[in-house]
C-alpha atoms as a PDB file:
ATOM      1  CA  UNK A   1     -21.239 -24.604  -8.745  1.00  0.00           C
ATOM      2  CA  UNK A   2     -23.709 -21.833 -10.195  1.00  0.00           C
ATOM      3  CA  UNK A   3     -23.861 -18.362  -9.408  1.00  0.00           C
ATOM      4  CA  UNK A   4     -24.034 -14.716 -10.548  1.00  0.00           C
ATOM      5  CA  UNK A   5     -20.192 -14.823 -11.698  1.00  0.00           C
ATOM      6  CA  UNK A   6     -20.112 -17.288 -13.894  1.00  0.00           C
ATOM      7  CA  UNK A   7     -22.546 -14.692 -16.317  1.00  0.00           C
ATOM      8  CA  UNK A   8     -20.271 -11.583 -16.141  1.00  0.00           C
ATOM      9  CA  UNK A   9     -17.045 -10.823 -16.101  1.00  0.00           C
ATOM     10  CA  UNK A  10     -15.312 -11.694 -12.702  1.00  0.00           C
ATOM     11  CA  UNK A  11     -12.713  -8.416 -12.567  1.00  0.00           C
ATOM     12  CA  UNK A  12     -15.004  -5.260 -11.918  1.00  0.00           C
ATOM     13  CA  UNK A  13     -12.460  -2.819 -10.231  1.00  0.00           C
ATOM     14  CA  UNK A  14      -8.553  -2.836  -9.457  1.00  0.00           C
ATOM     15  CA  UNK A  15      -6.467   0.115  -7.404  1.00  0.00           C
ATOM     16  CA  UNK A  16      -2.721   1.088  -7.742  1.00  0.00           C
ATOM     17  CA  UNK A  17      -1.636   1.465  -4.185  1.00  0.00           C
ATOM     18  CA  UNK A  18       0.854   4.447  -4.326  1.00  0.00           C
ATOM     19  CA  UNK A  19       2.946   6.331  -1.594  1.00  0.00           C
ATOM     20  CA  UNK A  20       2.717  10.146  -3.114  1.00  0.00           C
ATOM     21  CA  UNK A  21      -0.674  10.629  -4.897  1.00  0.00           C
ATOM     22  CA  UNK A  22       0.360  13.430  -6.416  1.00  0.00           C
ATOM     23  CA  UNK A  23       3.279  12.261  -7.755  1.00  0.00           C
ATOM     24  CA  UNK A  24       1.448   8.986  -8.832  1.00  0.00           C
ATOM     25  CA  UNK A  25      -1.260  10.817 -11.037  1.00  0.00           C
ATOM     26  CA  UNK A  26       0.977  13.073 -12.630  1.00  0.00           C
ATOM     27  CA  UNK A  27       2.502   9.766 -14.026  1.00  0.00           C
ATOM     28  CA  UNK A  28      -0.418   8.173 -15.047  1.00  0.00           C
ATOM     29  CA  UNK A  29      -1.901  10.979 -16.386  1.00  0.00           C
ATOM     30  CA  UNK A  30       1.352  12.075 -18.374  1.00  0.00           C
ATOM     31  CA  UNK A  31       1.595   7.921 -19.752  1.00  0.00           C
ATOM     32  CA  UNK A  32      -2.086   7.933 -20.419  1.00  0.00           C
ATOM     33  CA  UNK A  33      -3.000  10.630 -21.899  1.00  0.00           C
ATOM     34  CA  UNK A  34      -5.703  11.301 -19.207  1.00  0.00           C
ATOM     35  CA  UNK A  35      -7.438  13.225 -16.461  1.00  0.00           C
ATOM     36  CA  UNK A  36      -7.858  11.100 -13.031  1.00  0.00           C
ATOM     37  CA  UNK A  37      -9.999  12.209 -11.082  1.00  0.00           C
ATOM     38  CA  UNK A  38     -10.118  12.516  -7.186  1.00  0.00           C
ATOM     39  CA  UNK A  39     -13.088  10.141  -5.514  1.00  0.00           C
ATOM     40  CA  UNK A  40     -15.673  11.320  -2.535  1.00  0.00           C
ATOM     41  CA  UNK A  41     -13.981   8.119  -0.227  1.00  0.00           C
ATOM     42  CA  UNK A  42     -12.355   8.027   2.976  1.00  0.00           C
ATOM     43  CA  UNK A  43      -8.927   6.898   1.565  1.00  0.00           C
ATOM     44  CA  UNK A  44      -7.324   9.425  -0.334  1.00  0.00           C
ATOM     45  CA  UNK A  45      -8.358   7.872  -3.818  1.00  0.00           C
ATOM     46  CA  UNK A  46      -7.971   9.176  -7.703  1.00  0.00           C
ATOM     47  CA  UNK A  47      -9.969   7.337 -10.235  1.00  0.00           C
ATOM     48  CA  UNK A  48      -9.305   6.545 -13.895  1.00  0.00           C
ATOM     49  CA  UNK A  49     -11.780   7.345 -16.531  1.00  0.00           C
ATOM     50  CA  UNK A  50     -14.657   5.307 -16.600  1.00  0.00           C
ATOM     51  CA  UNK A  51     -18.246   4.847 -18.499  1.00  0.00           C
ATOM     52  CA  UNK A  52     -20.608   2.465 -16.579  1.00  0.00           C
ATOM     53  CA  UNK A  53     -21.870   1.035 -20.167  1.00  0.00           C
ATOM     54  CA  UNK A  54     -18.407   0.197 -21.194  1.00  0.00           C
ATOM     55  CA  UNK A  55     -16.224  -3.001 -21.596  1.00  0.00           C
ATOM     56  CA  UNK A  56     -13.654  -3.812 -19.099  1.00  0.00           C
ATOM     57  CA  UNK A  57     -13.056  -2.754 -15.809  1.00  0.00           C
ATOM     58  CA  UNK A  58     -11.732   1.091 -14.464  1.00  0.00           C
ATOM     59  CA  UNK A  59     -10.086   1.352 -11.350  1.00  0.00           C
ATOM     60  CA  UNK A  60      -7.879   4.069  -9.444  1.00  0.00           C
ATOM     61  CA  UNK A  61      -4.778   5.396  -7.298  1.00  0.00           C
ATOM     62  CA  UNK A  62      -5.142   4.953  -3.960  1.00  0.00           C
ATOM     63  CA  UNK A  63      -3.200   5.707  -0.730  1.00  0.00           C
ATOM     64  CA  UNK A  64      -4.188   3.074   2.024  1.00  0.00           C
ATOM     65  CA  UNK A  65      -1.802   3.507   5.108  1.00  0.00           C
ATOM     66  CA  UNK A  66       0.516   0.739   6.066  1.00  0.00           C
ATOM     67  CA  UNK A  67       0.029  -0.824   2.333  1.00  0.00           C
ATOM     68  CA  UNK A  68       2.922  -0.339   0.404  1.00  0.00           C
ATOM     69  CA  UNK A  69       3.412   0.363  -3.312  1.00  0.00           C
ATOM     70  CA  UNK A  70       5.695  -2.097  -5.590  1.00  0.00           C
ATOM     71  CA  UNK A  71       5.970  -5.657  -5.799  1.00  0.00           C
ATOM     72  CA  UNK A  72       2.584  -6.772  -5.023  1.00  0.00           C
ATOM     73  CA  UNK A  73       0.441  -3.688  -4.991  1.00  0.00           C
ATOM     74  CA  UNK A  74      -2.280  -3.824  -7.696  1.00  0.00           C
ATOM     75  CA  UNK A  75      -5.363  -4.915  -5.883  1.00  0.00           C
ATOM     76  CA  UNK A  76      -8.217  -7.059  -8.125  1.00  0.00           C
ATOM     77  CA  UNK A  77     -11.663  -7.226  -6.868  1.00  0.00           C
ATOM     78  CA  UNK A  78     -14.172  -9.740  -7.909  1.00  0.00           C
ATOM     79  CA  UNK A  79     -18.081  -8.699  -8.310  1.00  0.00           C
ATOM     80  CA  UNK A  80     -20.046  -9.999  -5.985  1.00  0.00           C
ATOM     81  CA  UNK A  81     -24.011  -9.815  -4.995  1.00  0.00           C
ATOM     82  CA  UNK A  82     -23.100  -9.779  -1.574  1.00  0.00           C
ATOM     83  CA  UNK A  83     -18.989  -9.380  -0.405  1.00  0.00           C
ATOM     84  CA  UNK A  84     -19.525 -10.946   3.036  1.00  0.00           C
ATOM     85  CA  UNK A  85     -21.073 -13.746   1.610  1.00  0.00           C
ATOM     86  CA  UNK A  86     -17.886 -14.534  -0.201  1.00  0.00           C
ATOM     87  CA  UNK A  87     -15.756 -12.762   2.273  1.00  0.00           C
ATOM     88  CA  UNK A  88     -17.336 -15.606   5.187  1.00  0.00           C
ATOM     89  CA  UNK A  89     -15.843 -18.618   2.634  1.00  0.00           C
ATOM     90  CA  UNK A  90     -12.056 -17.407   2.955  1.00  0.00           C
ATOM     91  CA  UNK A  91     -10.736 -18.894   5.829  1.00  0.00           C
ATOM     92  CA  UNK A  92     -12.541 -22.562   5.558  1.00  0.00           C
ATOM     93  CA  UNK A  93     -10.737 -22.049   2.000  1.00  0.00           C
ATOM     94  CA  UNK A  94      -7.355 -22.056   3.795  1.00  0.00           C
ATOM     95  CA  UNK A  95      -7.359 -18.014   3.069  1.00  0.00           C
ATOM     96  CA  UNK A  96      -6.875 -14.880   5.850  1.00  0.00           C
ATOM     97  CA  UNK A  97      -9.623 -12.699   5.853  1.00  0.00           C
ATOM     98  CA  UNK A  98      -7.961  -9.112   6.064  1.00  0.00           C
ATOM     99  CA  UNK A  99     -10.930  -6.767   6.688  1.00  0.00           C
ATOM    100  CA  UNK A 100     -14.441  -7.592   6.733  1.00  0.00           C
ATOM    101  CA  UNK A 101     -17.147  -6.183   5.085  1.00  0.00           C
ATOM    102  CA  UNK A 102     -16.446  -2.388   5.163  1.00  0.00           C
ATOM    103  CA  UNK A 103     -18.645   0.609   3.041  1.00  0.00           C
ATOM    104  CA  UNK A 104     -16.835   2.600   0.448  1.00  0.00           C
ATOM    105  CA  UNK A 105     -19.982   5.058   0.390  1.00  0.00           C
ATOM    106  CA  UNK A 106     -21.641   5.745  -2.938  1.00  0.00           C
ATOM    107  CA  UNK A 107     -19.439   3.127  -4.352  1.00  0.00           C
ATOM    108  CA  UNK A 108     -20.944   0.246  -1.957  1.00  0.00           C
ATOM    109  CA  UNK A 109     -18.925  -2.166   0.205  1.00  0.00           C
ATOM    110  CA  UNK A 110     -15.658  -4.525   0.271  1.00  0.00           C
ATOM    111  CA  UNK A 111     -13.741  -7.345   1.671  1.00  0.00           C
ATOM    112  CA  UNK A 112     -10.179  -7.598   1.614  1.00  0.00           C
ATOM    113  CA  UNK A 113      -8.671 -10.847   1.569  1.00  0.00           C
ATOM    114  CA  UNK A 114      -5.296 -13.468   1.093  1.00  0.00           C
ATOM    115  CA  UNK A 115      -5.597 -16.276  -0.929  1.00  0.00           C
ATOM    116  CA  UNK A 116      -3.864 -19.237   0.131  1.00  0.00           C
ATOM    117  CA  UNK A 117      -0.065 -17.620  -1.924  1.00  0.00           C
ATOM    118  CA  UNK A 118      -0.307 -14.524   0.350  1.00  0.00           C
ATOM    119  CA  UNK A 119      -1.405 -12.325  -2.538  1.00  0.00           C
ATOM    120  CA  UNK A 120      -4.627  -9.869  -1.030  1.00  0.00           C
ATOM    121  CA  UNK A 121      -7.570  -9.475  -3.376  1.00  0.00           C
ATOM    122  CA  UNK A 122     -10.735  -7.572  -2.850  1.00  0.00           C
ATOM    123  CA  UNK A 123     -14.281  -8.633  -3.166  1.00  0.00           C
ATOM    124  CA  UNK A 124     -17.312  -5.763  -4.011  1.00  0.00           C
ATOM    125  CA  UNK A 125     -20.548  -5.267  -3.967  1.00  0.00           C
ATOM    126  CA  UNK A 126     -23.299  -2.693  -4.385  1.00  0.00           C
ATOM    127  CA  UNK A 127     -24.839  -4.096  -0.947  1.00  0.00           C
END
């Protein structure tokens, strides 16, 4: 199996689901040491510091009615060229495609998905 993913690293982005964003950044900011910053999205979203040249992945706070925080509530997303490509291989994969392909504006576009354990991931790409 060859693709794009096997050349970078396959974690680009993760989000903290939270139920009181303002309450939730105060923490992280207070633990941290540093400013989050709120995001031009339609969910109500606060991201952590990031530089597009750096190692690792950044990620933010986000408030996503009807998800709740605790237990499982970090979400991963893997980089992909194309989401709904990998988003279309879920099901056949014995998975439950959650939402399709969906844009997250200036930030490009996601899947969310379960893997076969019930655990949801995300899947993102630029296009």
């Amino acid at each position: 199996m060859s693709n794009d993913l096997a050349k970078r690293n396959p974690v680009n982005w993760f989000e903290i689901y939270v139920q009181d964003m303002g309450r939730a950044r105060k923490f992280y900011e207070t633990v941290l040491g540093v400013e989050l910053q709120p995001m031009p999205t339609d969910l109500p979203m606060c991201g952590f510091p990031a530089e597009p040249d750096a190692n690792g992945c950044t990620g933010a706070l986000v408030y996503f009615e009807g998800t709740p925080s605790g237990g499982n509530s970090v979400m991963v997303y893997f980089s992909c060229e194309d989401c709904a490509v990998e988003g279309a291989r879920v099901a056949a994969a014995g998975g439950k495609l959650e939402r399709e392909k969906m844009s997250i504006g200036e930030y490009g576009f996601i899947v969310l998905a379960s893997d076969t354990e019930g655990n949801m991931f995300g899947l993102h790409s630029l296009r």
